[in-house]
Protein backbone atom coordinates (compact mmCIF):
# COMPACT_ATOMS: atom_id res chain seq x y z
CA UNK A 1 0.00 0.00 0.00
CA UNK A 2 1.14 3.47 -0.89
CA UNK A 3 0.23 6.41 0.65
CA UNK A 4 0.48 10.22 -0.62
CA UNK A 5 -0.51 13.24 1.96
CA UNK A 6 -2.26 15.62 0.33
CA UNK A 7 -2.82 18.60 2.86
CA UNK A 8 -1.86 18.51 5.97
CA UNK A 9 -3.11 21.15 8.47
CA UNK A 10 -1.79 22.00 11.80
CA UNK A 11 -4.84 22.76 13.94
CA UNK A 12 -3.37 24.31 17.48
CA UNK A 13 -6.53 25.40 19.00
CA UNK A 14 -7.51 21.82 19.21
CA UNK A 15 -3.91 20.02 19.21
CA UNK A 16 -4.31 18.04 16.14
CA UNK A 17 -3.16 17.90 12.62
CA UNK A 18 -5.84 17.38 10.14
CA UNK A 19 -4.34 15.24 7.52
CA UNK A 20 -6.02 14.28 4.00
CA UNK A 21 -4.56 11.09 2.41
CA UNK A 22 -4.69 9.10 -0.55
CA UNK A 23 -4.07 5.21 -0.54
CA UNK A 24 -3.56 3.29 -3.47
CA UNK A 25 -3.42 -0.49 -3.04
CA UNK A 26 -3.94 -3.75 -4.86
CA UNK A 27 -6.70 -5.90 -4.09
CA UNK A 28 -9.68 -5.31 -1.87
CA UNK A 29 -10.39 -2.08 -0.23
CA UNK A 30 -7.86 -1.68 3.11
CA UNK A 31 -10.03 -1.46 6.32
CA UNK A 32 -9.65 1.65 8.44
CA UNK A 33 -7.01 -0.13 10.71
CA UNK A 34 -4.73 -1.28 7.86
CA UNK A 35 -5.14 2.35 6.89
CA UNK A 36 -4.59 3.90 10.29
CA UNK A 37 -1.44 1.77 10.87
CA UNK A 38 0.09 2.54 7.92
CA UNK A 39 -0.60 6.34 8.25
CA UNK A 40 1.11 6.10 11.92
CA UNK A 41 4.17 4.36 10.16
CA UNK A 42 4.69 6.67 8.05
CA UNK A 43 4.47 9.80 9.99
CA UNK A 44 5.54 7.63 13.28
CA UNK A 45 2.62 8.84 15.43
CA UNK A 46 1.32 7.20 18.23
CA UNK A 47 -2.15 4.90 17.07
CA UNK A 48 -4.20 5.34 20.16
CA UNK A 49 -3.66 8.86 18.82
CA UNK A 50 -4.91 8.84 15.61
CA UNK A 51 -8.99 8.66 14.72
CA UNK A 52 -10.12 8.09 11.24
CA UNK A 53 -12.96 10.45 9.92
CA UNK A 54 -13.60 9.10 6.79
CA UNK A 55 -12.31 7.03 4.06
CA UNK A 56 -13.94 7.88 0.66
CA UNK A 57 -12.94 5.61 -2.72
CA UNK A 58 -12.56 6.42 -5.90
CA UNK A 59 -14.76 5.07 -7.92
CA UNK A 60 -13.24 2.50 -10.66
CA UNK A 61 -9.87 2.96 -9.42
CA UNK A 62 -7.60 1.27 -6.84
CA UNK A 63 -7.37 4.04 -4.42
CA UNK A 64 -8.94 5.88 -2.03
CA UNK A 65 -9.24 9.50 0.39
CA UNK A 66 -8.49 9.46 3.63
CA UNK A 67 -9.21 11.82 6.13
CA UNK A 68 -7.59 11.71 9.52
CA UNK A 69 -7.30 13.54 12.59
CA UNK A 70 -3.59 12.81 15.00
CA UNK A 71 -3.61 14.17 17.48
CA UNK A 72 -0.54 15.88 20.43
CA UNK A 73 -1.77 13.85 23.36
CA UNK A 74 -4.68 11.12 24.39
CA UNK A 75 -6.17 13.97 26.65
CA UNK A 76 -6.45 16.37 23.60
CA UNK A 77 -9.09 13.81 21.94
CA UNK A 78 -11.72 14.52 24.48
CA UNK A 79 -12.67 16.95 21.89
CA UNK A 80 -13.28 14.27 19.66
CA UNK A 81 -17.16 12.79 19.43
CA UNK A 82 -17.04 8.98 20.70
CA UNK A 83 -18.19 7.06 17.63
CA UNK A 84 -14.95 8.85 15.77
CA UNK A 85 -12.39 8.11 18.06
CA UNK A 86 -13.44 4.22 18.03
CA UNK A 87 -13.19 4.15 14.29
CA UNK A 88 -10.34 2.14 13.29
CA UNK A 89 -10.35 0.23 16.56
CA UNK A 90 -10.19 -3.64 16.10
CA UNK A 91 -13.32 -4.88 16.74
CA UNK A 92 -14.21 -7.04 19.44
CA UNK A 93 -15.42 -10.50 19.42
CA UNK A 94 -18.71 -11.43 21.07
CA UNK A 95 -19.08 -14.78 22.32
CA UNK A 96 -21.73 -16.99 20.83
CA UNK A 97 -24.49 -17.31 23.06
CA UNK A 98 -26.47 -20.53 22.65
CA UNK A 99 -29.10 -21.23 20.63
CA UNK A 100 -32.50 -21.33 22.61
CA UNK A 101 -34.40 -24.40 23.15
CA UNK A 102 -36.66 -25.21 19.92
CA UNK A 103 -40.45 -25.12 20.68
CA UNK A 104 -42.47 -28.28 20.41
CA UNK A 105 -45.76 -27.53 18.68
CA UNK A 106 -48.81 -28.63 20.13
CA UNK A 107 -50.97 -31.28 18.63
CA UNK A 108 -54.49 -29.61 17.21
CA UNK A 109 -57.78 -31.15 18.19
């Protein structure tokens, strides 16, 4: 995967960089953690830091827009709204619950 920054934007009142991206890749569309791990490796910041606003692809073409949000410190995200800041999080896995009981039907008169 290859990425190209596009803007990058240093926002100070809220201690973050606002960074648009562009990913091209080979294969099926990267999820948003393949995405947010290679964006920390490449401009070595922290991942617990980093939340993933949206990831927009191109249509007919191997590539996509990124945009991201890094920020200084994990204290500066409290800005961030909840549901952004868990994008990009691995998911977790639920345990299976059992299957209930199947009903017996009752014989008609």
């Amino acid at each position: 995967m290859d990425l190209q920054i596009q803007k990058e934007f240093d926002n100070k009142l809220l201690k973050r960089k606002e960074i648009v991206f562009t990913a091209s890749y080979t294969g099926k569309t990267p999820g948003k953690e393949d995405l947010k791990a290679e964006l920390c490796k490449k401009i070595g910041a922290n991942p617990e830091h980093v939340s993933m606003v949206a990831v927009r692809q191109l249509f007919g073409e191997t590539r996509c827009e990124v945009f991201a949000h890094v920020y200084n410190s994990k204290e500066a995200m409290a800005v961030e709204p909840k549901y952004l800041a868990e994008r990009g999080k691995p998911k977790e896995k639920k345990e299976a619950a059992p299957a209930p009981a199947p009903k017996k039907e009752e014989a008609k008169k």
